[in-house]
N, C-alpha and C. Protein backbone atom coordinates (compact mmCIF):
# COMPACT_ATOMS: atom_id res chain seq x y z
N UNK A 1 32.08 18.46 158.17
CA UNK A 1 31.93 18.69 159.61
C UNK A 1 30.48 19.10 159.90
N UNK A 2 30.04 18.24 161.01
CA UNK A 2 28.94 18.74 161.58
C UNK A 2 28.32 19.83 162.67
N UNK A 3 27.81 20.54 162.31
CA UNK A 3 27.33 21.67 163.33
C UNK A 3 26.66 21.61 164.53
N UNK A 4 26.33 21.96 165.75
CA UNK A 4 25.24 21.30 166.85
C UNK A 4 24.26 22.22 166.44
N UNK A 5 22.83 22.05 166.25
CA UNK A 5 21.80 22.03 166.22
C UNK A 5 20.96 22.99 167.30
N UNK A 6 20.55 23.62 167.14
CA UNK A 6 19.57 24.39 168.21
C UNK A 6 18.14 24.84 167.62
N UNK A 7 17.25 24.26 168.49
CA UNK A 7 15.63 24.89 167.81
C UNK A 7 15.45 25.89 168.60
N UNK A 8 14.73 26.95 168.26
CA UNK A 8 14.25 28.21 168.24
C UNK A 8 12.72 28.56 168.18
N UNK A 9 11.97 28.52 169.41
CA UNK A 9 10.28 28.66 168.90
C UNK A 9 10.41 29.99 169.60
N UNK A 10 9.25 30.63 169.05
CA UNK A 10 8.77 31.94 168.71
C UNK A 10 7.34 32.21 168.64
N UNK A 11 6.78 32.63 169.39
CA UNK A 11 5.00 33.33 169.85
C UNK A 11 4.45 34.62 168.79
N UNK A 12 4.08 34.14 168.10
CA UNK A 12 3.65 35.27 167.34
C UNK A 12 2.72 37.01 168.26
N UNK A 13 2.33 36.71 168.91
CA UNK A 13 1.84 37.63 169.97
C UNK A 13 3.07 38.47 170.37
N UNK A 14 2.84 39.56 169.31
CA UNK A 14 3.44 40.81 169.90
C UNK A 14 4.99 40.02 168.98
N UNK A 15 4.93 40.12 168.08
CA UNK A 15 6.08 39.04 167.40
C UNK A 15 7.23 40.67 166.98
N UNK A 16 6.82 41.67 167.18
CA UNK A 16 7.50 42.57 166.94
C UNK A 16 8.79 42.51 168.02
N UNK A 17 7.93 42.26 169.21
CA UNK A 17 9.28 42.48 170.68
C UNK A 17 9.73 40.75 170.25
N UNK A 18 9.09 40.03 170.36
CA UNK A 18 9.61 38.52 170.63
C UNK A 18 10.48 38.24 169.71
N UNK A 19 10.46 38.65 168.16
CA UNK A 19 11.32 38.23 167.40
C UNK A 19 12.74 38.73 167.58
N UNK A 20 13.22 39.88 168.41
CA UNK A 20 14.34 40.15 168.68
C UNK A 20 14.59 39.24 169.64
N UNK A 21 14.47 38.51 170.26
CA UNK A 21 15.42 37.68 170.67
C UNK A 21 16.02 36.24 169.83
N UNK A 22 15.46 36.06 168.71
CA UNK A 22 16.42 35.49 167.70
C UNK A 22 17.11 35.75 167.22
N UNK A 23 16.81 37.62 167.02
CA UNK A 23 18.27 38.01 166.41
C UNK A 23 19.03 38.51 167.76
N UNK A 24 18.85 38.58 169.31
CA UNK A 24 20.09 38.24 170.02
C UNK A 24 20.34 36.90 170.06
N UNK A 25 19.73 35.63 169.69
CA UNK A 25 20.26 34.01 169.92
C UNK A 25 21.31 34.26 168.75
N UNK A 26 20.62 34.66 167.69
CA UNK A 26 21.81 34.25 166.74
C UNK A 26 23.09 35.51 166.17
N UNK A 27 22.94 36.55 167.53
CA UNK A 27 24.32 37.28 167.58
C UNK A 27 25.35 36.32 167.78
N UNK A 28 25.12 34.82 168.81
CA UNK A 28 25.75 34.25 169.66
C UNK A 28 25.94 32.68 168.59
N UNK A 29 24.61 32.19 168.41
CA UNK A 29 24.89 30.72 167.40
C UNK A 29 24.28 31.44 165.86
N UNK A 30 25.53 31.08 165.38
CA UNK A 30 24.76 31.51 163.92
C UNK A 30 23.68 30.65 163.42
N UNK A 31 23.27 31.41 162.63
CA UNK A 31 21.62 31.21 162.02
C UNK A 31 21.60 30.14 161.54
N UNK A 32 22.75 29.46 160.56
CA UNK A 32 23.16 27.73 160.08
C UNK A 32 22.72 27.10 160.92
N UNK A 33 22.76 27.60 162.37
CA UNK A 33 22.85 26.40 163.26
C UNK A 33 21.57 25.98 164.00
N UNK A 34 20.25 27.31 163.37
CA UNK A 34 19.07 27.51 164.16
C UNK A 34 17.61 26.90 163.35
N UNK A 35 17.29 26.65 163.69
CA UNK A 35 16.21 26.10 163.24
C UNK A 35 15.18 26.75 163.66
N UNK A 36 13.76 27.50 163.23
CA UNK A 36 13.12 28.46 163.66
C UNK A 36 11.70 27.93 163.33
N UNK A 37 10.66 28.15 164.69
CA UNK A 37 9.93 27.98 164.73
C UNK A 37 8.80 28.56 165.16
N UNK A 38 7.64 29.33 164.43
CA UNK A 38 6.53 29.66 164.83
C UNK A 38 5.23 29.39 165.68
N UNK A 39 4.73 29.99 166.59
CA UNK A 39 3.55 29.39 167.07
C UNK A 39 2.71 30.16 167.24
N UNK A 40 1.41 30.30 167.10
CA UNK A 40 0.52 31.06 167.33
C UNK A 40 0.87 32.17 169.00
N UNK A 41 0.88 31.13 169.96
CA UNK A 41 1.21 32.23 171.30
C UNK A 41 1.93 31.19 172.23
N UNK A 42 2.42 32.14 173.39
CA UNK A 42 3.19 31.60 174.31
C UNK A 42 2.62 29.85 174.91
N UNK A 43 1.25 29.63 174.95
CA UNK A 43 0.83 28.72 175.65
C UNK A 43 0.93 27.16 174.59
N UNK A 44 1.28 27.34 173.43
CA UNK A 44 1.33 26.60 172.35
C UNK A 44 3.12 26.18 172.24
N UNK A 45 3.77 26.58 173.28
CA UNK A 45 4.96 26.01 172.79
C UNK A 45 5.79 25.11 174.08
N UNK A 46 5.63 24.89 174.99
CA UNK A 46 5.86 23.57 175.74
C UNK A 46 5.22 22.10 174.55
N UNK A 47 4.48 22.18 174.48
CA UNK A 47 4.09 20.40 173.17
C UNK A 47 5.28 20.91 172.39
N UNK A 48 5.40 21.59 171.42
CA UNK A 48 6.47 22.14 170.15
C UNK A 48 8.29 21.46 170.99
N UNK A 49 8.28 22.31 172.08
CA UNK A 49 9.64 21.91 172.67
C UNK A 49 9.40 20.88 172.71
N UNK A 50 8.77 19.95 173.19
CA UNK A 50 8.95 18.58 173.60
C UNK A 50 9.32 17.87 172.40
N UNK A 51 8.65 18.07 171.60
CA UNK A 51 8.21 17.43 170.10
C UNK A 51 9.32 17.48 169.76
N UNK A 52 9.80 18.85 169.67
CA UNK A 52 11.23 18.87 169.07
C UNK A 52 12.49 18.15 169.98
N UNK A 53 12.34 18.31 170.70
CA UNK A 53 13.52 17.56 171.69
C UNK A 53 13.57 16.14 171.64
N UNK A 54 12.40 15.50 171.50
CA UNK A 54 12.19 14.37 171.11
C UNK A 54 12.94 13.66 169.95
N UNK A 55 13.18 14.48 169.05
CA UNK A 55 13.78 14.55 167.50
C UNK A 55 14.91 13.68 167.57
N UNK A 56 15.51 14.19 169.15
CA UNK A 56 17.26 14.04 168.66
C UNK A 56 18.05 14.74 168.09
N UNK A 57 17.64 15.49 167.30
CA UNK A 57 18.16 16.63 166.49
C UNK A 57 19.11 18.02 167.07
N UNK A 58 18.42 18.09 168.40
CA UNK A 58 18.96 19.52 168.92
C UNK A 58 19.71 19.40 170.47
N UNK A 59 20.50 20.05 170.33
CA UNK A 59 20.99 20.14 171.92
C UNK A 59 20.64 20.90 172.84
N UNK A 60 19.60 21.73 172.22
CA UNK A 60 18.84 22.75 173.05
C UNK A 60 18.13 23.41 172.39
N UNK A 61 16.97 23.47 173.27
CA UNK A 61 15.52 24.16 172.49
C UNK A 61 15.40 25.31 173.22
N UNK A 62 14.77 26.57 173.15
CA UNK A 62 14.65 27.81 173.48
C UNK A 62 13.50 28.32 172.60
N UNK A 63 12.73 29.27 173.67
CA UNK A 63 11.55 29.15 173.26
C UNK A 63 11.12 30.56 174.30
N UNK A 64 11.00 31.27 173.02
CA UNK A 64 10.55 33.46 173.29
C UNK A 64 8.94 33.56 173.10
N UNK A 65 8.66 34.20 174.17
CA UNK A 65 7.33 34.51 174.32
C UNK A 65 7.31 36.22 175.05
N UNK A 66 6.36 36.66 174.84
CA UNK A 66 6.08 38.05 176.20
C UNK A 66 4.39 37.50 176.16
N UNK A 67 4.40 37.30 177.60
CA UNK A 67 2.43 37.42 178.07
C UNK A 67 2.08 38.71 178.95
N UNK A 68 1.38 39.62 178.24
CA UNK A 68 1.26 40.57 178.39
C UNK A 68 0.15 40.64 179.89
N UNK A 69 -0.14 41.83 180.70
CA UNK A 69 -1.12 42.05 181.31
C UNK A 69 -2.31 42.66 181.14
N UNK A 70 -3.54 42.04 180.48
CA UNK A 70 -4.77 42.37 179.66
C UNK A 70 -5.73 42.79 180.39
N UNK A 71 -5.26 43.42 181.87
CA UNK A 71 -5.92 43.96 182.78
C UNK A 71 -7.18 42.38 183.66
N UNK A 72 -6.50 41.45 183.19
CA UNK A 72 -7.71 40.35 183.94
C UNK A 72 -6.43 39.27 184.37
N UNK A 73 -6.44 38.30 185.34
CA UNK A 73 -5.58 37.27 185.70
C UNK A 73 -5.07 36.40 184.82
N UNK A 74 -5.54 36.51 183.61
CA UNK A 74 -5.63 35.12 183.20
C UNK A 74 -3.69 35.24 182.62
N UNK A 75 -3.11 35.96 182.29
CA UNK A 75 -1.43 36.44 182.45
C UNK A 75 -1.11 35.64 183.30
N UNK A 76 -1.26 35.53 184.32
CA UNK A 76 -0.60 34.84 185.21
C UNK A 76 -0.41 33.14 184.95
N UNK A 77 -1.52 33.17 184.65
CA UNK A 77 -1.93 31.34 184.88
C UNK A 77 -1.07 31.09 183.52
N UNK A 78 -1.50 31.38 182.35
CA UNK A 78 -0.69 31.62 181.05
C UNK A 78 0.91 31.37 181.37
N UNK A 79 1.40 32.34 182.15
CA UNK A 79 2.89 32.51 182.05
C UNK A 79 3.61 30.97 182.94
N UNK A 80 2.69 31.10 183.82
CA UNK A 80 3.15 29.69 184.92
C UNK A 80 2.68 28.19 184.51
N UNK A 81 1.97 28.38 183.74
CA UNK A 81 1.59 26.57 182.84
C UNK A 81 2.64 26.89 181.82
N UNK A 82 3.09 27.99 181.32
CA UNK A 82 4.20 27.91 179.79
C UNK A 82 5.93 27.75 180.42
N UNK A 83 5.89 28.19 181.61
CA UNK A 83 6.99 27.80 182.00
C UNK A 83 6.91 26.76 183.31
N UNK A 84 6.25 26.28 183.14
CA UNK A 84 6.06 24.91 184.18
C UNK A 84 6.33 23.29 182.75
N UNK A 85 5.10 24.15 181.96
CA UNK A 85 5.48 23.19 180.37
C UNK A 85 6.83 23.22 179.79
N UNK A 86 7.67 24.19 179.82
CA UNK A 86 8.86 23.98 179.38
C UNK A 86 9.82 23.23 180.23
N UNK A 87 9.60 23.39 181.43
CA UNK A 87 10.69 22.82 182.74
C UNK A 87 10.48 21.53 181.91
N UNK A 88 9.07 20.83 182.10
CA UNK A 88 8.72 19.73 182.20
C UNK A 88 9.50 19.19 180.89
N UNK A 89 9.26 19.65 179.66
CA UNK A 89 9.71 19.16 178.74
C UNK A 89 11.00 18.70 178.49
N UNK A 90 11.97 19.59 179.15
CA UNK A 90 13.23 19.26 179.50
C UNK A 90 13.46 18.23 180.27
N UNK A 91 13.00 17.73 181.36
CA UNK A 91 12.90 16.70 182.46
C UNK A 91 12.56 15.54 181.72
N UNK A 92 11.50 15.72 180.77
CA UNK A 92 10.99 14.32 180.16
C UNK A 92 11.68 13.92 178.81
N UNK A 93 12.57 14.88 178.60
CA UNK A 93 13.61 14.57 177.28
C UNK A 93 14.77 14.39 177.48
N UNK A 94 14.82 14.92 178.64
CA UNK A 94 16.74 15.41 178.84
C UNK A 94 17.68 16.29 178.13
N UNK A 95 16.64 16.86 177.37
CA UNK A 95 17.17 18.11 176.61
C UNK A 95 17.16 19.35 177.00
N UNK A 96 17.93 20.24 176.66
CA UNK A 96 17.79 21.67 177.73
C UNK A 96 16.67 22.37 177.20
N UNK A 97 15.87 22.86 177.61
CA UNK A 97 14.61 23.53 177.22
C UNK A 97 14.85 25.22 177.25
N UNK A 98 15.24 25.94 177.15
CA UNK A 98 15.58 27.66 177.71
C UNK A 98 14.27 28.26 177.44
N UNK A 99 14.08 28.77 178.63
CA UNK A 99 12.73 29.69 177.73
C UNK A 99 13.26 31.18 178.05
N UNK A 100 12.49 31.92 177.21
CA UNK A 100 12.67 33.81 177.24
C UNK A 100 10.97 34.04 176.88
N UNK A 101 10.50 33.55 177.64
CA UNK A 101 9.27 33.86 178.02
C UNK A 101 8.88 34.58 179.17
N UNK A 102 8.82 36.17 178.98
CA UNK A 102 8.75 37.29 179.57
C UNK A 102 7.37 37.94 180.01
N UNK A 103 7.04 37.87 181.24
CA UNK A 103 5.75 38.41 181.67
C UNK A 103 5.74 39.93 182.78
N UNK A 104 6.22 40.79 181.61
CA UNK A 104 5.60 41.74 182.73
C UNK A 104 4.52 42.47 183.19
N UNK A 105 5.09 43.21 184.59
CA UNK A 105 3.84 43.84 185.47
C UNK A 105 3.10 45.28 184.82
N UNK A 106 4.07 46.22 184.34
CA UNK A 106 3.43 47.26 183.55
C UNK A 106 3.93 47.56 182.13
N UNK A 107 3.63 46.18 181.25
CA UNK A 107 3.45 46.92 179.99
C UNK A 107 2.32 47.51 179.07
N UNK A 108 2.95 48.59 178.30
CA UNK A 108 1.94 49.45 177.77
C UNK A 108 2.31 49.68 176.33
N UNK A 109 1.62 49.09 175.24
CA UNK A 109 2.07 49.69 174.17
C UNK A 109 2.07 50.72 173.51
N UNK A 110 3.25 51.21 174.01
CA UNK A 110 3.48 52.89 173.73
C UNK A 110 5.32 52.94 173.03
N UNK A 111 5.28 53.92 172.11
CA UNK A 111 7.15 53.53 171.87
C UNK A 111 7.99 53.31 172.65
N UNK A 112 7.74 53.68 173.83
CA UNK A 112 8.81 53.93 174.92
C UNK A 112 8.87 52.45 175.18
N UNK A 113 7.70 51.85 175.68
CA UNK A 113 7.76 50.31 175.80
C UNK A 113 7.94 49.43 175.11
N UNK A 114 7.53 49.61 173.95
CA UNK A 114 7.69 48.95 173.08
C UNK A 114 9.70 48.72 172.33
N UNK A 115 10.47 50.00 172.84
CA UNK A 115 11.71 50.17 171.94
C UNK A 115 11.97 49.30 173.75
N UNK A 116 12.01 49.71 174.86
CA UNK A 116 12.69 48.99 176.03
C UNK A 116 12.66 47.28 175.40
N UNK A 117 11.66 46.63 175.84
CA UNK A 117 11.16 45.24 175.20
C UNK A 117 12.16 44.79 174.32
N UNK A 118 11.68 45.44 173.38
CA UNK A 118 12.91 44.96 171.90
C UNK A 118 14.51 44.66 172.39
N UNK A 119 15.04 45.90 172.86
CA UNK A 119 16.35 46.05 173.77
C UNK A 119 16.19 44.15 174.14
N UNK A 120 15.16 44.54 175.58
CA UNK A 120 15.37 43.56 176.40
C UNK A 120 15.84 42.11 175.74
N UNK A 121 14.46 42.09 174.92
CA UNK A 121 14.85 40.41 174.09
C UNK A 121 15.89 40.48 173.12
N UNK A 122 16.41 41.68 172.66
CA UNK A 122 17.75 41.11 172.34
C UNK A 122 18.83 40.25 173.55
N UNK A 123 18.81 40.58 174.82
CA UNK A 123 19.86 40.64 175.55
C UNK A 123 19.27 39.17 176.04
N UNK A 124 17.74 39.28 176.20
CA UNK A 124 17.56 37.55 176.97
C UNK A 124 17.96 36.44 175.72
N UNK A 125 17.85 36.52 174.19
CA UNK A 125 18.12 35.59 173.63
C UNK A 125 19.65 35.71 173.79
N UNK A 126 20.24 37.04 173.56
CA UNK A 126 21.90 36.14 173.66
C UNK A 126 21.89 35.74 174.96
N UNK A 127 21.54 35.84 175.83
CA UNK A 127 21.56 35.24 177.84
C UNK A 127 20.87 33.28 176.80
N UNK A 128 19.98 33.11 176.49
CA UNK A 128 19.33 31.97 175.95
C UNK A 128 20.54 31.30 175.50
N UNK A 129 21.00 32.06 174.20
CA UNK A 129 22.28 31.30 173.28
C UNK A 129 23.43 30.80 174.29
N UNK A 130 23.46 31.70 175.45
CA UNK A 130 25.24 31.24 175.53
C UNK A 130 24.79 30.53 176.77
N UNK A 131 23.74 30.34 177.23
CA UNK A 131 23.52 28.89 177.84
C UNK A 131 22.85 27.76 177.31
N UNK A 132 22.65 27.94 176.08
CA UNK A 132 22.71 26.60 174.95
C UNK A 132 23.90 25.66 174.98
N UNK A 133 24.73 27.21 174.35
CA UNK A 133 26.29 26.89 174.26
C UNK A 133 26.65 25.76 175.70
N UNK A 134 26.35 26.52 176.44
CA UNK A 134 27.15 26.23 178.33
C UNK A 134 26.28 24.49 178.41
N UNK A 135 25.18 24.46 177.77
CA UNK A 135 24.64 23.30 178.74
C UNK A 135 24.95 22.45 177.73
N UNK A 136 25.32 22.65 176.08
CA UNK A 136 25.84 21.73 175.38
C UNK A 136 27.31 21.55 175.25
N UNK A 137 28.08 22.32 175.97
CA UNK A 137 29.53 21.97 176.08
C UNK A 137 29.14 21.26 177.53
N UNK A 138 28.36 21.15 178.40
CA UNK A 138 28.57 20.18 179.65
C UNK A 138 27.93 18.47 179.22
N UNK A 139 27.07 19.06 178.05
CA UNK A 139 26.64 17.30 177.97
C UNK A 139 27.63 17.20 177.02
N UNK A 140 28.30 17.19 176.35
CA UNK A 140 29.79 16.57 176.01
C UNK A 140 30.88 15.97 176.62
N UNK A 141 31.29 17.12 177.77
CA UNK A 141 31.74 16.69 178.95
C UNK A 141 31.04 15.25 179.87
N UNK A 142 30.02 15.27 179.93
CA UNK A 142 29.40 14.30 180.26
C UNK A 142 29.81 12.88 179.85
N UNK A 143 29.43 13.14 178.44
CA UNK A 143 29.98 11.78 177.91
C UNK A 143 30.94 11.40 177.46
N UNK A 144 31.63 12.08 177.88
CA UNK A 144 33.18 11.56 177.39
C UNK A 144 33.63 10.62 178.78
């Protein structure tokens, strides 16, 4: 028996908070089923999704980032080309793209922020996983 497939990219920037949301994706799809992928930072993984979606391989790609606020604009532009690149990628594959690419207004690396964060991306990757799940039980439905 075959398993459905899910890729998993991951921003090394600040990989302490970001990597908990793989281990909330794979509270939800076990780890057999994940395929995991590194990237230097958030702006490097719209090409990666595509690439991968392209494959055939996966029924859904998901893809964790945090773009921090470095006291200058450039956060902004960052966060809105990485999730404008992911929409897109989905549109031009037909594959579900999820992102948990998180930009907030006052973070500070301090424990307090740093333990919230962690929390958080546990809860957005399982929110990620179980609409993997949701959008790959509807393209089934689909084709039947």
């Amino acid at each position: 028996m075959t398993h459905t497939r899910y890729a998993f990219i991951k921003a090394n920037w600040h990989a302490d908070i970001v990597n908990q949301a793989l281990v909330g994706f794979q509270q939800i799809i076990p780890s057999e089923q994940v395929d995991v992928f590194d990237v230097p930072g958030a702006f490097e993984m719209p090409l990666l999704a595509k690439k991968l979606a392209q494959t055939g391989r996966y029924a859904a790609v998901a893809a964790a980032a945090l773009v921090v606020d470095g006291g200058i604009y450039r956060h902004d532009f960052v966060a809105q080309a990485v999730v404008s690149g992911l929409m897109q990628a989905g549109l031009e594959t037909e594959v579900p793209i999820l992102s948990v690419s998180l930009t907030p207004h006052h973070f500070q690396e301090t424990d307090h922020h740093i333990g919230i964060f962690k929390q958080h991306f546990v809860q957005k990757g399982r929110e990620a996983a179980q609409a993997a799940l949701a959008v790959s039980d509807l393209s089934v439905e689909m084709a039947a």
